[in-house]
C-alpha atoms as a PDB file:
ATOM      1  CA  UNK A   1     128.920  35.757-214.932  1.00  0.00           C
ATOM      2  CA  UNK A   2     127.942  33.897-211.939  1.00  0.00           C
ATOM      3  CA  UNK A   3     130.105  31.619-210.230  1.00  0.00           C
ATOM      4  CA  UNK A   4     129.195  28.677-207.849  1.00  0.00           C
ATOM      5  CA  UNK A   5     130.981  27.053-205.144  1.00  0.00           C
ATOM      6  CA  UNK A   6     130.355  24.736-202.301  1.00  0.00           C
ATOM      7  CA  UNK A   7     131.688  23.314-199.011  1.00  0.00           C
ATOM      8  CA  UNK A   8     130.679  20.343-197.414  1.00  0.00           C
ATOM      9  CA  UNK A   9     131.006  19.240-193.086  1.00  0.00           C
ATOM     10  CA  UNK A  10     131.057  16.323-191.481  1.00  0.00           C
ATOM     11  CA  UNK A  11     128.957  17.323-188.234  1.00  0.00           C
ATOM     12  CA  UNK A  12     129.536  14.226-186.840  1.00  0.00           C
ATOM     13  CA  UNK A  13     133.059  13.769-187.151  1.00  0.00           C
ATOM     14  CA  UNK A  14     133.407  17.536-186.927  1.00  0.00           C
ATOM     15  CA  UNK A  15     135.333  17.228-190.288  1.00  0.00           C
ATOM     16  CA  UNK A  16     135.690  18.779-194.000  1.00  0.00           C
ATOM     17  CA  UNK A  17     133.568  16.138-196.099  1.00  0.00           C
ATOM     18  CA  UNK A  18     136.587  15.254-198.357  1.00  0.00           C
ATOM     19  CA  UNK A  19     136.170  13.026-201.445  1.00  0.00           C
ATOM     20  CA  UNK A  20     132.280  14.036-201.539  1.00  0.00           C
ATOM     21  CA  UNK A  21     131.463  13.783-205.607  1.00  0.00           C
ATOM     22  CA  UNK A  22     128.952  16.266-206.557  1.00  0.00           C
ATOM     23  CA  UNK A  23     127.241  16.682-209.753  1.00  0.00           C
ATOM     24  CA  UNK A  24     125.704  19.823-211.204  1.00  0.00           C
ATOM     25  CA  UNK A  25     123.248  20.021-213.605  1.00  0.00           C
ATOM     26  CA  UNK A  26     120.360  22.651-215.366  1.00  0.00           C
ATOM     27  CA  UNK A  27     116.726  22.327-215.136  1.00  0.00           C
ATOM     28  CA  UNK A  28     116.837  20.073-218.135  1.00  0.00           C
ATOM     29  CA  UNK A  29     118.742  17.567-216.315  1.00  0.00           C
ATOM     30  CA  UNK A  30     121.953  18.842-218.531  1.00  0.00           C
ATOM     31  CA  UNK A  31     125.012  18.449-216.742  1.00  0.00           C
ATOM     32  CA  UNK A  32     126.721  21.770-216.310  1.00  0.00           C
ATOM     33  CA  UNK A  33     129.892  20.882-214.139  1.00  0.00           C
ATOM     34  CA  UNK A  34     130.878  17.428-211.951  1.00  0.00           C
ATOM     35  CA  UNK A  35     133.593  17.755-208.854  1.00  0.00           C
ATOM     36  CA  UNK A  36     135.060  15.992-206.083  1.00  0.00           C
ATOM     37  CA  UNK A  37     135.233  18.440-202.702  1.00  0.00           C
ATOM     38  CA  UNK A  38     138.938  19.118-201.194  1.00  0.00           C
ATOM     39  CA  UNK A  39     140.494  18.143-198.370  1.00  0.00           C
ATOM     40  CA  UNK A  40     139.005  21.274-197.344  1.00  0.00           C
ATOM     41  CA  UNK A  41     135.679  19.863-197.553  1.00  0.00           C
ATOM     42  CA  UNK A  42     135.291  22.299-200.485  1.00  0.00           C
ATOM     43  CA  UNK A  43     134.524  22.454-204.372  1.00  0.00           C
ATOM     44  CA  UNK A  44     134.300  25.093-207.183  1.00  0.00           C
ATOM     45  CA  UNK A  45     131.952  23.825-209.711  1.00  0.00           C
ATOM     46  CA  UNK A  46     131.353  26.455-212.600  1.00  0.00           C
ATOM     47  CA  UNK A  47     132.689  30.132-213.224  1.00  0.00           C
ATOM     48  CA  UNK A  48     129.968  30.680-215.536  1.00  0.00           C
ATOM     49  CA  UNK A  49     126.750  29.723-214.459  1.00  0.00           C
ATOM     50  CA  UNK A  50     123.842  30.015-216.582  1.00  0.00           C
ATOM     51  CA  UNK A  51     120.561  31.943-214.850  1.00  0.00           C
ATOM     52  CA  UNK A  52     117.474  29.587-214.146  1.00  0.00           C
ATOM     53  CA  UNK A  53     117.075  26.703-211.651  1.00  0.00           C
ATOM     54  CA  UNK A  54     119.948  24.200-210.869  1.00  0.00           C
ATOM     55  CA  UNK A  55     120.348  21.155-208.834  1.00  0.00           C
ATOM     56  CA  UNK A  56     123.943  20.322-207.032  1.00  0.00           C
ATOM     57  CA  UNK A  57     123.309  16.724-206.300  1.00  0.00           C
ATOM     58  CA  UNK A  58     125.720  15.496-203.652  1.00  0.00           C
ATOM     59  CA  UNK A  59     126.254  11.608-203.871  1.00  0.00           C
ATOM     60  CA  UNK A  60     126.082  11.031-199.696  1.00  0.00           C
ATOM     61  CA  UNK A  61     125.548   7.438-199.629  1.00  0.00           C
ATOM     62  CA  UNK A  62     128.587   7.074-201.470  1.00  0.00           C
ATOM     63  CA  UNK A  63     130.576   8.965-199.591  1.00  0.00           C
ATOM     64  CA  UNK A  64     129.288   7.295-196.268  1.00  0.00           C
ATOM     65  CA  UNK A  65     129.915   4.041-197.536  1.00  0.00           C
ATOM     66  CA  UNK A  66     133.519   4.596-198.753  1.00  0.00           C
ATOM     67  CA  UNK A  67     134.012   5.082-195.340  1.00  0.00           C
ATOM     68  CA  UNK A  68     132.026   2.205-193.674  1.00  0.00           C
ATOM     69  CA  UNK A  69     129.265   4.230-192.425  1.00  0.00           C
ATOM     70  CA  UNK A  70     125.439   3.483-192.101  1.00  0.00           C
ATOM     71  CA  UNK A  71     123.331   6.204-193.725  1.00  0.00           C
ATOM     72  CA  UNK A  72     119.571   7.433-194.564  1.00  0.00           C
ATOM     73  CA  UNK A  73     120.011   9.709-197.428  1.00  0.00           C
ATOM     74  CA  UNK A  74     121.574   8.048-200.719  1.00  0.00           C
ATOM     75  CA  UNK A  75     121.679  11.467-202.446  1.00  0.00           C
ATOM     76  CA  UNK A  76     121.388  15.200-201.714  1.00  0.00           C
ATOM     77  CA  UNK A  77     119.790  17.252-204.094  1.00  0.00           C
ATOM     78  CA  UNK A  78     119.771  21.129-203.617  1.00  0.00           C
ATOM     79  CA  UNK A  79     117.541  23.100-206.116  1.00  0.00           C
ATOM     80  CA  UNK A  80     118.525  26.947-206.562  1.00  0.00           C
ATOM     81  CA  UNK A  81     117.562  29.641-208.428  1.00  0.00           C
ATOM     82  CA  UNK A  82     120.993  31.588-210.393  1.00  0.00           C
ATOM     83  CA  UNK A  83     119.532  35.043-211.044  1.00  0.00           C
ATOM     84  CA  UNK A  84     120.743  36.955-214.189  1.00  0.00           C
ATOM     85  CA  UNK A  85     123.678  38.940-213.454  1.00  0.00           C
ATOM     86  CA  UNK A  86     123.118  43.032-214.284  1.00  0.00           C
ATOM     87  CA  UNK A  87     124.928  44.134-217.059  1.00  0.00           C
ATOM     88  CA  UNK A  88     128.665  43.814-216.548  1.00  0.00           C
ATOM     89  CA  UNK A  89     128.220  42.481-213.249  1.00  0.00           C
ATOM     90  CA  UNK A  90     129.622  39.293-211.367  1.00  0.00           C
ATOM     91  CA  UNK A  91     128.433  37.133-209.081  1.00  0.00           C
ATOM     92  CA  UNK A  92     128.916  34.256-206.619  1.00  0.00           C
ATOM     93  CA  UNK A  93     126.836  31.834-205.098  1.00  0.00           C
ATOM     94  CA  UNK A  94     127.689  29.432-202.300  1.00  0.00           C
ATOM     95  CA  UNK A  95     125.286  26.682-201.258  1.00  0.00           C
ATOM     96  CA  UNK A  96     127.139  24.790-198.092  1.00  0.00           C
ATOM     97  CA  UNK A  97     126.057  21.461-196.363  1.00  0.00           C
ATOM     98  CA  UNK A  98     126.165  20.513-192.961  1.00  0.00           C
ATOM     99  CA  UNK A  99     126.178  16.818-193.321  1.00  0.00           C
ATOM    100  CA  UNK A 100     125.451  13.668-191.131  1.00  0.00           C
ATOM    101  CA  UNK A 101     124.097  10.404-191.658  1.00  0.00           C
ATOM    102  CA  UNK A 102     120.779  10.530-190.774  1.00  0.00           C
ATOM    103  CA  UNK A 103     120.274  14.179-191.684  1.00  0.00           C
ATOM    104  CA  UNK A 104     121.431  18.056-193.544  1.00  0.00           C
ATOM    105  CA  UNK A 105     121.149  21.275-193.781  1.00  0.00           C
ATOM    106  CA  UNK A 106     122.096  23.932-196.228  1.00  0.00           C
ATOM    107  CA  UNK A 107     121.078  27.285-196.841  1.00  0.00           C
ATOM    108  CA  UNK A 108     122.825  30.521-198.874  1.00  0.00           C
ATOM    109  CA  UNK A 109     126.032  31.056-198.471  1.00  0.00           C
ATOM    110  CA  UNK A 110     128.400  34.093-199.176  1.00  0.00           C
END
C-alpha cells in the first residue's frame, strides 16, 4: 500500500496554508480522495493509493480569495507517478508546496 500526504506554505506570509481544498484524482480523471489541509498547513489524502499517474489539484485561487488576496494561478495541478509497492511492502509519498500568489514550487517529499 502506498500512502500520500501533503503540506502546503504560505511563503509570503511565512504561514501553514490552512483551509487549502485539494482534490485527488487517477489518470482517468476518477476522484480517488478530496481534503481540506490543517491548521498545520497539512493533509493526508489516501492510505491506499493505487500505482499509475495521479494529479493532486490544489484549488489556489480559492484559497487566495477567501482571504482577499490577488493571485495568478487559479489551480495547482501536480502530476506524479505512484510506483507499485514490492510484495508486502509499504510506502509513502509526500508532494509539498511552497505557495505564493504569483508563483510555486513542489518537489518529492519524504
Amino acid at each position: 500500500m502506498t500512502s500520500l500526504s501533503t503540506h502546503v506554505l504560505d511563503a509570503v506570509a511565512g504561514a501553514p496554508a490552512a483551509g487549502l481544498a485539494l482534490v485527488l484524482t487517477d489518470a482517468g480523471g476518477n476522484l480517488l480522495a478530496s481534503a481540506v489541509t490543517d491548521a498545520d498547513g497539512r493533509a493526508r489524502l489516501a492510505e491506499d493509493l493505487p500505482p499509475g499517474t495521479c494529479r493532486l489539484r490544489f484549488a489556489t485561487g480559492e484559497w487566495f480569495a477567501a482571504a482577499g488576496r490577488e493571485a495568478f494561478y487559479p489551480e495547482v495541478v501536480v502530476a506524479f507517478t505512484a510506483a507499485p509497492v514490492d510484495a508486502g511492502g509499504r510506502a509513502h509519498l509526500h508532494v509539498p508546496l511552497l505557495l505564493s500568489p504569483f508563483a510555486y514550487s513542489t518537489y518529492r517529499g519524504s
